[in-house]
Protein backbone atom coordinates (compact mmCIF):
# COMPACT_ATOMS: atom_id res chain seq x y z
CA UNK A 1 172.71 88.51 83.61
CA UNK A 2 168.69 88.64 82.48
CA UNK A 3 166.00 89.16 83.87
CA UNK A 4 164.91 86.68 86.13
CA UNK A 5 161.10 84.46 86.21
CA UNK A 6 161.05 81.86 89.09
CA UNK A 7 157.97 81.10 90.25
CA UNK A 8 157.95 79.98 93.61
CA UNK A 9 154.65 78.84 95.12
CA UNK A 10 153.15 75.73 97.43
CA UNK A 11 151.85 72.83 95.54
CA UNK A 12 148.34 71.37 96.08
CA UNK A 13 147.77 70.21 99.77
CA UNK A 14 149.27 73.31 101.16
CA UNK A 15 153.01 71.89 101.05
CA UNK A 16 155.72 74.48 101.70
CA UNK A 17 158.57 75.45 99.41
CA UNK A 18 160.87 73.07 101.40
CA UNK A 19 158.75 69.98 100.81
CA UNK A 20 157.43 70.64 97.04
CA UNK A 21 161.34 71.60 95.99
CA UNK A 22 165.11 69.88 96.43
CA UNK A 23 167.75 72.40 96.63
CA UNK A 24 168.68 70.69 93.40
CA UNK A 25 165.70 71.81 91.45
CA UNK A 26 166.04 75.35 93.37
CA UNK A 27 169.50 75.89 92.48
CA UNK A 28 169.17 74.79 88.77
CA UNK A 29 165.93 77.06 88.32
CA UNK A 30 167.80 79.79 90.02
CA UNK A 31 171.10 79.29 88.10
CA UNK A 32 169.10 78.94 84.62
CA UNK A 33 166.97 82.09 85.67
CA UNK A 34 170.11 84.45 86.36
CA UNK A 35 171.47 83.30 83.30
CA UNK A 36 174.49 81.50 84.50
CA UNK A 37 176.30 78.29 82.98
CA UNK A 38 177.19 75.94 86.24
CA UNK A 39 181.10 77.08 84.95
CA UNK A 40 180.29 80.93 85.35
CA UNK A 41 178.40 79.91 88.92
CA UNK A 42 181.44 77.60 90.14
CA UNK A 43 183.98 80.71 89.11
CA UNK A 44 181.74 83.39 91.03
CA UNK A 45 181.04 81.89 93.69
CA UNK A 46 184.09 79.74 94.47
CA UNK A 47 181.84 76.44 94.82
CA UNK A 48 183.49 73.50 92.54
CA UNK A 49 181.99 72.61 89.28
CA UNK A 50 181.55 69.11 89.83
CA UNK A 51 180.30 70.11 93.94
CA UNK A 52 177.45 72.30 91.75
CA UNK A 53 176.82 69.62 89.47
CA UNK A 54 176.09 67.28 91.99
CA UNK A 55 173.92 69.55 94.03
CA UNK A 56 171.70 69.66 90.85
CA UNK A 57 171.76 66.18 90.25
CA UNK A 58 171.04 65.28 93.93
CA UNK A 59 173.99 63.67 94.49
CA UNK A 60 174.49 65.66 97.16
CA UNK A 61 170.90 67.16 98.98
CA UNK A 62 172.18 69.25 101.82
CA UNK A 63 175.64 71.44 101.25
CA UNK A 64 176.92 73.56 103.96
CA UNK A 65 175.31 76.71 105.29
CA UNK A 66 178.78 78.42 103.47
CA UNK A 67 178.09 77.06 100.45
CA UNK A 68 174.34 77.68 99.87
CA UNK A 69 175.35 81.31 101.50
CA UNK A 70 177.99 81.81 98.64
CA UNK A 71 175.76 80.46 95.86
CA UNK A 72 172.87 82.67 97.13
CA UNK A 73 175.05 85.97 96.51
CA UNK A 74 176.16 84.90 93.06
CA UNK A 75 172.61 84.47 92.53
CA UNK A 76 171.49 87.72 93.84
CA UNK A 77 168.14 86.13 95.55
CA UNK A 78 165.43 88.16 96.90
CA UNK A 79 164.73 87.27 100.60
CA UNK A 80 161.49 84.94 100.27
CA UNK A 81 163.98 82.80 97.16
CA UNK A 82 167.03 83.15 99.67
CA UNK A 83 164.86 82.01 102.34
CA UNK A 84 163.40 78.79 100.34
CA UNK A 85 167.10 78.40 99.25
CA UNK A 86 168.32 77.75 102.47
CA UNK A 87 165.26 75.87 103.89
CA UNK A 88 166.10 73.24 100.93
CA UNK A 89 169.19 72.98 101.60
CA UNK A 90 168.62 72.47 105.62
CA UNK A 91 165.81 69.67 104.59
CA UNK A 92 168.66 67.74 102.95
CA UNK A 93 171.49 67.29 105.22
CA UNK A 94 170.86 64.82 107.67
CA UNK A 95 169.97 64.71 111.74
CA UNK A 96 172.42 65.62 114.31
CA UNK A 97 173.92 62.67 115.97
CA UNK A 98 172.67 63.61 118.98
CA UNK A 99 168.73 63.92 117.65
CA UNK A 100 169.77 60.40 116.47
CA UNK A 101 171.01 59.08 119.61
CA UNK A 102 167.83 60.40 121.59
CA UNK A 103 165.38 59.40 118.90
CA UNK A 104 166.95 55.27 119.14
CA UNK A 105 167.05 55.82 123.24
């Protein structure tokens, strides 16, 4: 693996990492940075191929704290990367049922 360049930082208006990037364009950018082919990613980390492609693609926006935990370690992040990692990956997956529930009552 290289050396690694992502820049993380808020876009205009003061947004957060969490609303200026999908865990699709995080994991890409972090994948491409450590130098890894979405093959060499799946094998090290035990996450599907096609699972990572999708991710990526946004096919699917908010994988499973076990997932995102397993791609993080492949990935080696530092904590403020690990931390925008996982906040991407929370601001995909959709509401409890029960925030549902009480938000329709």
């Amino acid at each position: 693996m290289g050396s690694r360049s992502v820049l993380l930082a808020g876009g205009e208006g003061g947004k957060g990492l969490d609303e200026e990037f999908s865990f699709g364009i995080l994991l890409r950018a972090f994948r491409q940075a450590a130098e890894l082919t979405i093959e060499e990613l799946a094998h090290a980390s035990g996450v599907s191929v096609r699972a990572i492609g999708d991710m990526e693609r946004g096919v699917s926006r908010g994988p499973q704290r076990r997932t995102v935990s397993a791609l993080a370690e492949v990935l080696r992040l530092p904590p403020d990367e690990h931390d925008a990692f996982l906040a991407a990956a929370r601001a995909g997956r959709p509401p409890p049922v029960s925030a549902v529930v009480r938000a329709a009552a």
